[in-house]
N, C-alpha and C. Protein backbone atom coordinates (compact mmCIF):
# COMPACT_ATOMS: atom_id res chain seq x y z
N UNK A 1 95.22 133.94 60.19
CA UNK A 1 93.91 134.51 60.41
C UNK A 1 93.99 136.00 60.04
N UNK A 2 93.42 136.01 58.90
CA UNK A 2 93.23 137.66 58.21
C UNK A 2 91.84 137.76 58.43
N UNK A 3 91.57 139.49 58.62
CA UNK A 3 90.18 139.79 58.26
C UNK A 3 90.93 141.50 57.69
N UNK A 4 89.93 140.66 56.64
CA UNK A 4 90.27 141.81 55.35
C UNK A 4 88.96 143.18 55.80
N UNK A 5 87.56 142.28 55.56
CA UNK A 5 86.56 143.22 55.72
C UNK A 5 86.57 144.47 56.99
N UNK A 6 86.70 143.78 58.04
CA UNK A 6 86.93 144.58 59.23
C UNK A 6 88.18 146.03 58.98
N UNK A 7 89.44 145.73 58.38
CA UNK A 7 90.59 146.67 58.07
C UNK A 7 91.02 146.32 59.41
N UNK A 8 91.09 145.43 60.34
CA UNK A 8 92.03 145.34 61.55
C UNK A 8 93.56 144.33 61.30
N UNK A 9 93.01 143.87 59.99
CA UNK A 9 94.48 142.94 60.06
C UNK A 9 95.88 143.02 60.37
N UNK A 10 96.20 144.20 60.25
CA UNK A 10 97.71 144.37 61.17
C UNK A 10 97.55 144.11 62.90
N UNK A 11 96.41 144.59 63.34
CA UNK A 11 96.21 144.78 64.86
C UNK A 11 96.20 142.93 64.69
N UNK A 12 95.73 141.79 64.20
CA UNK A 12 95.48 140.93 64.24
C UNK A 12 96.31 139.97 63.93
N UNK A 13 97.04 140.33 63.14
CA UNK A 13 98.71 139.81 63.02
C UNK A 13 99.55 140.13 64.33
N UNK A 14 99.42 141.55 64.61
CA UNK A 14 100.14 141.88 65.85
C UNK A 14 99.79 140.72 67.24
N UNK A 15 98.96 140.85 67.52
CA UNK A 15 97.88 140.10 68.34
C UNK A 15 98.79 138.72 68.35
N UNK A 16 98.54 138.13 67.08
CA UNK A 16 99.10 136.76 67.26
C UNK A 16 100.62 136.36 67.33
N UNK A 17 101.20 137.48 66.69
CA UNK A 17 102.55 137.61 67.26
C UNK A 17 103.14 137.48 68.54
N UNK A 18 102.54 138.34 69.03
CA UNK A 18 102.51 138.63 70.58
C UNK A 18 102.27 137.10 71.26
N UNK A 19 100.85 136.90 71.37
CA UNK A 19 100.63 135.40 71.40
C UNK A 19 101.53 134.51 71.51
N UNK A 20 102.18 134.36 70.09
CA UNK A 20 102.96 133.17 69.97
C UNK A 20 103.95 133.17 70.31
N UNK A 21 104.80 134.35 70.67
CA UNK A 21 105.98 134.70 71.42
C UNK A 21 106.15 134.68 72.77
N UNK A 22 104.52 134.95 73.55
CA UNK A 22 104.41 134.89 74.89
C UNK A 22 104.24 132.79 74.78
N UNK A 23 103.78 131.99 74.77
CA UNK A 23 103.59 130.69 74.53
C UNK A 23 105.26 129.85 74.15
N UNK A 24 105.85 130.94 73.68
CA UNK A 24 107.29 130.39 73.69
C UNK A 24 108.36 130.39 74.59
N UNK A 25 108.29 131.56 75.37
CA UNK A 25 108.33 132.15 76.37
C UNK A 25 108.42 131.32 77.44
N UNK A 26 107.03 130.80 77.43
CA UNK A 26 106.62 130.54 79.63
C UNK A 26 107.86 129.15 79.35
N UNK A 27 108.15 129.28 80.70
CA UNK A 27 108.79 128.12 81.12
C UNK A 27 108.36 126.50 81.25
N UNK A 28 108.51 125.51 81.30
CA UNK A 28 107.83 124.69 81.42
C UNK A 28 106.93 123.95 82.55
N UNK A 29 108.10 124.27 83.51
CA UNK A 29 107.42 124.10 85.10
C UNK A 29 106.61 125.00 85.48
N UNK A 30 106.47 126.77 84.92
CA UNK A 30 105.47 127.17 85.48
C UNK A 30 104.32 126.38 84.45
N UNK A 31 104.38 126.16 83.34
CA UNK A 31 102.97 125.49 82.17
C UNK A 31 102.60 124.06 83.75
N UNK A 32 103.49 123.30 84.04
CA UNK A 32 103.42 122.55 84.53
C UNK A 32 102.47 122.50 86.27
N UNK A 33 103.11 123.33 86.88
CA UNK A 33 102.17 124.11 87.72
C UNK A 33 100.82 124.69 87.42
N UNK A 34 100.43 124.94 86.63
CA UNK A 34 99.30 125.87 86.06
C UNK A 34 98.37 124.88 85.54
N UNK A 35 97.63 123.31 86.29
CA UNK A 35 97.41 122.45 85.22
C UNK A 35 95.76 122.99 85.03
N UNK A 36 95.44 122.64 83.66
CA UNK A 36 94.11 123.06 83.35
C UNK A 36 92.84 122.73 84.46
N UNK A 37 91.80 123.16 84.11
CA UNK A 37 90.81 122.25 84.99
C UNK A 37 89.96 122.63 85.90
N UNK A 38 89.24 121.72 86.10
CA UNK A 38 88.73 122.25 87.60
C UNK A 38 88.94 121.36 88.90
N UNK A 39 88.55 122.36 89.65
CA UNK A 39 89.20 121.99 91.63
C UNK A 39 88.77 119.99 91.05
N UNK A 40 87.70 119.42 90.90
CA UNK A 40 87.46 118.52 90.63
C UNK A 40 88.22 117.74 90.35
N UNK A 41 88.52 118.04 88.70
CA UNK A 41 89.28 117.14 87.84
C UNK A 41 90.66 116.72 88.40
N UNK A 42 91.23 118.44 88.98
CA UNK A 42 92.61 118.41 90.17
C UNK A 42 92.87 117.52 90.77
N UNK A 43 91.68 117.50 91.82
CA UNK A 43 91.86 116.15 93.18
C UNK A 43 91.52 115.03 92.34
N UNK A 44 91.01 114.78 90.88
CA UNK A 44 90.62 113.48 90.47
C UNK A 44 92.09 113.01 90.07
N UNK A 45 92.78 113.87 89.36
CA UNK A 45 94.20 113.73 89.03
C UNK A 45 95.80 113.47 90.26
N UNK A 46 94.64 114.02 91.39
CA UNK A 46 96.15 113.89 92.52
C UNK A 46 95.83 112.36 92.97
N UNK A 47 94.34 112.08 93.36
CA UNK A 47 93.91 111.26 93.80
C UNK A 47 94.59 109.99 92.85
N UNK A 48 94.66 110.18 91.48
CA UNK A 48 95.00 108.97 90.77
C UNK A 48 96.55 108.89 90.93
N UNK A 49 96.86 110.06 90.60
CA UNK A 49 98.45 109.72 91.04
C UNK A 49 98.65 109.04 92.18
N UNK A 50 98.23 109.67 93.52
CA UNK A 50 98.74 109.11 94.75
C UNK A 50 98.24 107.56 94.69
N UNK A 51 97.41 106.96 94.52
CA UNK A 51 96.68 105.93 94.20
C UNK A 51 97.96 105.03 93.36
N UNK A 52 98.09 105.61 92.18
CA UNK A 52 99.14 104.60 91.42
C UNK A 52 100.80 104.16 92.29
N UNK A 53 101.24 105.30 92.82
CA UNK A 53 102.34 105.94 93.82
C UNK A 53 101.86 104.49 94.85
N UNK A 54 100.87 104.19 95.19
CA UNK A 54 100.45 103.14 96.54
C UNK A 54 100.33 101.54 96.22
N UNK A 55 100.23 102.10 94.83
CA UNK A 55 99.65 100.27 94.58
C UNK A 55 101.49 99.89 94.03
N UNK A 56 102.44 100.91 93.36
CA UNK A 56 103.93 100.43 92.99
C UNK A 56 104.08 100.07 94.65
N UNK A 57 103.94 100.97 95.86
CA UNK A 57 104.36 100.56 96.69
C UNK A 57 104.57 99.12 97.74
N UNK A 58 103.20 98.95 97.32
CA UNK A 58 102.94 98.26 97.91
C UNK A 58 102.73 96.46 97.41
N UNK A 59 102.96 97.18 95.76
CA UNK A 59 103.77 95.62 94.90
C UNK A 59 105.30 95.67 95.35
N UNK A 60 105.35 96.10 95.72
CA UNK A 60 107.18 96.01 95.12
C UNK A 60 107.43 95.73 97.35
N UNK A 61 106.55 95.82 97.89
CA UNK A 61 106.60 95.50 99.63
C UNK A 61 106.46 93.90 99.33
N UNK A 62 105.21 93.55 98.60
CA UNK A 62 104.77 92.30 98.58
C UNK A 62 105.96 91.53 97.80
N UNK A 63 106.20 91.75 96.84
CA UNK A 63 107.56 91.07 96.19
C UNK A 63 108.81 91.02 96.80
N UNK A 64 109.19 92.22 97.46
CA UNK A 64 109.88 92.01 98.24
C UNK A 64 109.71 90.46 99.51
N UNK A 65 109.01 90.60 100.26
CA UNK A 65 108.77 89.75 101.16
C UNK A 65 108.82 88.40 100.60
N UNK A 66 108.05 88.52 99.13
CA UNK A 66 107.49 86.80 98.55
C UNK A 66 108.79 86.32 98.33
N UNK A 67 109.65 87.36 97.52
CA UNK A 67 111.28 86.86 97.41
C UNK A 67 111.91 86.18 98.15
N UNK A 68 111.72 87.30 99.36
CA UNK A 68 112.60 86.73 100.75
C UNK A 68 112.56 85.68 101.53
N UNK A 69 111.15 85.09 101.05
CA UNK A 69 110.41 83.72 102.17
C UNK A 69 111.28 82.94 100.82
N UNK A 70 111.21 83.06 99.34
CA UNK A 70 111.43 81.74 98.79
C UNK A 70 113.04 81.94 98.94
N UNK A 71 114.04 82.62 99.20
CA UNK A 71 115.34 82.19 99.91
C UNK A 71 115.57 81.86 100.97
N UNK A 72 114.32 82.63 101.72
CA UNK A 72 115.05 81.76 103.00
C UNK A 72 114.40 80.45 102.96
N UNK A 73 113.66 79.93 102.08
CA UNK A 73 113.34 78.64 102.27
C UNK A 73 114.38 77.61 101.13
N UNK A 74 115.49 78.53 100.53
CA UNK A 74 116.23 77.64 99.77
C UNK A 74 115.95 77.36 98.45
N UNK A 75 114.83 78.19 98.21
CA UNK A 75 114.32 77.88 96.54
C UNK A 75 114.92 78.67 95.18
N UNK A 76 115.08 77.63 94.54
CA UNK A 76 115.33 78.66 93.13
C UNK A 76 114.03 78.23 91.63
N UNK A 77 114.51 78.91 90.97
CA UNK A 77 113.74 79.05 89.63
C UNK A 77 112.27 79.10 89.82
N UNK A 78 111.91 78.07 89.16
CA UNK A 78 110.17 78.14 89.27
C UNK A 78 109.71 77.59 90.46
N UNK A 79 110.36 76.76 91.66
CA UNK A 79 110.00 76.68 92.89
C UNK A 79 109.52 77.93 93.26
N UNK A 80 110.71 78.96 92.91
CA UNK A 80 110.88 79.78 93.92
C UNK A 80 109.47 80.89 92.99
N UNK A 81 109.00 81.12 91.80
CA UNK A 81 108.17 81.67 91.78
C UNK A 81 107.10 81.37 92.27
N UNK A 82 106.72 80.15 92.36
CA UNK A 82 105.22 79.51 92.57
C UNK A 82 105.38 80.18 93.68
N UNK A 83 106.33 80.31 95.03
CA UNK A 83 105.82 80.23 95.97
C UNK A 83 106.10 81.98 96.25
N UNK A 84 107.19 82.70 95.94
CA UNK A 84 106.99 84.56 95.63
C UNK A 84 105.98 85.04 95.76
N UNK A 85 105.30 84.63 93.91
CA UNK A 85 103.99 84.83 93.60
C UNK A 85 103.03 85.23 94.41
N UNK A 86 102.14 84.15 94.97
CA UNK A 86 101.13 84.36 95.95
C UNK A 86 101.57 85.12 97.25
N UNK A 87 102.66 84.51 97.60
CA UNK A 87 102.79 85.32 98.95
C UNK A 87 102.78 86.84 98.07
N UNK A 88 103.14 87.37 97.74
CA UNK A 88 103.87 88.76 97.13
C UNK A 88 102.26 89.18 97.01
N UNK A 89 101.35 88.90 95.82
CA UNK A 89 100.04 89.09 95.76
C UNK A 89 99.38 89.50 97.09
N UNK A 90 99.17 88.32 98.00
CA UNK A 90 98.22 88.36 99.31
C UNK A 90 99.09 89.79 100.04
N UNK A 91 100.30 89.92 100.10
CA UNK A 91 100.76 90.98 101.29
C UNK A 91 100.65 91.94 100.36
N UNK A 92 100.91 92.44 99.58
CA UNK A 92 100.13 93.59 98.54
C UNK A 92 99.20 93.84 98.62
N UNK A 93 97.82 93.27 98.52
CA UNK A 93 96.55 93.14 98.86
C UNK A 93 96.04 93.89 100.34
N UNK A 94 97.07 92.90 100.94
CA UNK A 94 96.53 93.67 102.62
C UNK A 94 97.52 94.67 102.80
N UNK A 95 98.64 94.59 102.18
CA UNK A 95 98.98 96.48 102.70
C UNK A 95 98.01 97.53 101.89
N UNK A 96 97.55 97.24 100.87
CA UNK A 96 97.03 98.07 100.15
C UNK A 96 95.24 98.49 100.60
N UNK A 97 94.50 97.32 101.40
CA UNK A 97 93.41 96.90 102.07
C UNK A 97 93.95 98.18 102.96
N UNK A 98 94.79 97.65 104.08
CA UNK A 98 95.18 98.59 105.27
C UNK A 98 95.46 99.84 105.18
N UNK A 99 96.13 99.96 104.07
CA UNK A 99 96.04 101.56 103.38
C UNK A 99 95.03 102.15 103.34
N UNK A 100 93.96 101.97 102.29
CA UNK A 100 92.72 102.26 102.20
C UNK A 100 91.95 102.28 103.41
N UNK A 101 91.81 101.76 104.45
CA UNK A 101 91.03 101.58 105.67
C UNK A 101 91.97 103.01 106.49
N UNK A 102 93.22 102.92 106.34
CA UNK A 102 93.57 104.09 107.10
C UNK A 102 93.20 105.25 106.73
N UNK A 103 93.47 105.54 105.22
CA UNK A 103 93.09 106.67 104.60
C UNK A 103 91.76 107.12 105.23
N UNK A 104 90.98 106.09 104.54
CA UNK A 104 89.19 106.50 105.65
C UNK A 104 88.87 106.49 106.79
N UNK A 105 90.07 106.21 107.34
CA UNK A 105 89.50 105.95 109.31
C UNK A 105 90.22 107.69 109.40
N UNK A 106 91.14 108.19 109.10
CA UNK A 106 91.73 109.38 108.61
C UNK A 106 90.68 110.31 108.29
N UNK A 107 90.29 110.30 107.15
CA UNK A 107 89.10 111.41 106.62
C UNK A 107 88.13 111.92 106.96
N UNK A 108 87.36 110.56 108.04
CA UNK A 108 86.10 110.54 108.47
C UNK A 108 86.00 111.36 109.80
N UNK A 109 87.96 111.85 110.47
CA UNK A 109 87.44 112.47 111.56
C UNK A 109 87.41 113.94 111.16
């Protein structure tokens, strides 16, 4: 970016020098800290994180458990998924139900 007409082009070279040296500069965790945005978009972004953070949790609770019923009932292979499966689904569901109900029984006071 030259501007000839004006006669500032050294100040304008300088300028972007500067610029591009400061941009090389920052560290990454502070860029990382610093995220664009507004207060909005922020909590729309924590909100989704924590949200994603709840639903791994609370698959991996439900799988857990669905696992554990089809050994202790002695099952292997596709026995043992049919019956994982659903259980794992439904207790996912309601920890994740119960989650959500706490969060708002939480907020509302």
């Amino acid at each position: 970016m030259r501007v000839v007409e004006t006669g500032r082009t050294h100040e304008i070279v300088a300028h972007l020098r500067i610029r591009e040296r400061a941009r090389r500069s920052r560290p990454l965790l502070g860029a990382a800290r610093r995220c664009p945005g507004s207060p909005i978009e922020k909590a729309f972004m924590r909100s989704l994180l924590l949200s994603l953070l709840a639903i791994g949790i609370c698959g991996g609770a439900g799988a857990a458990l669905g696992w554990t019923l089809a050994n202790l009932l002695g099952l292997a292979g596709m026995a043992a998924t049919f019956v994982a499966l659903p259980v794992a689904m439904v207790v996912a569901a309601a920890l994740w139900a119960s989650a959500i109900a706490a969060r708002n029984r939480l907020h509302r006071r």
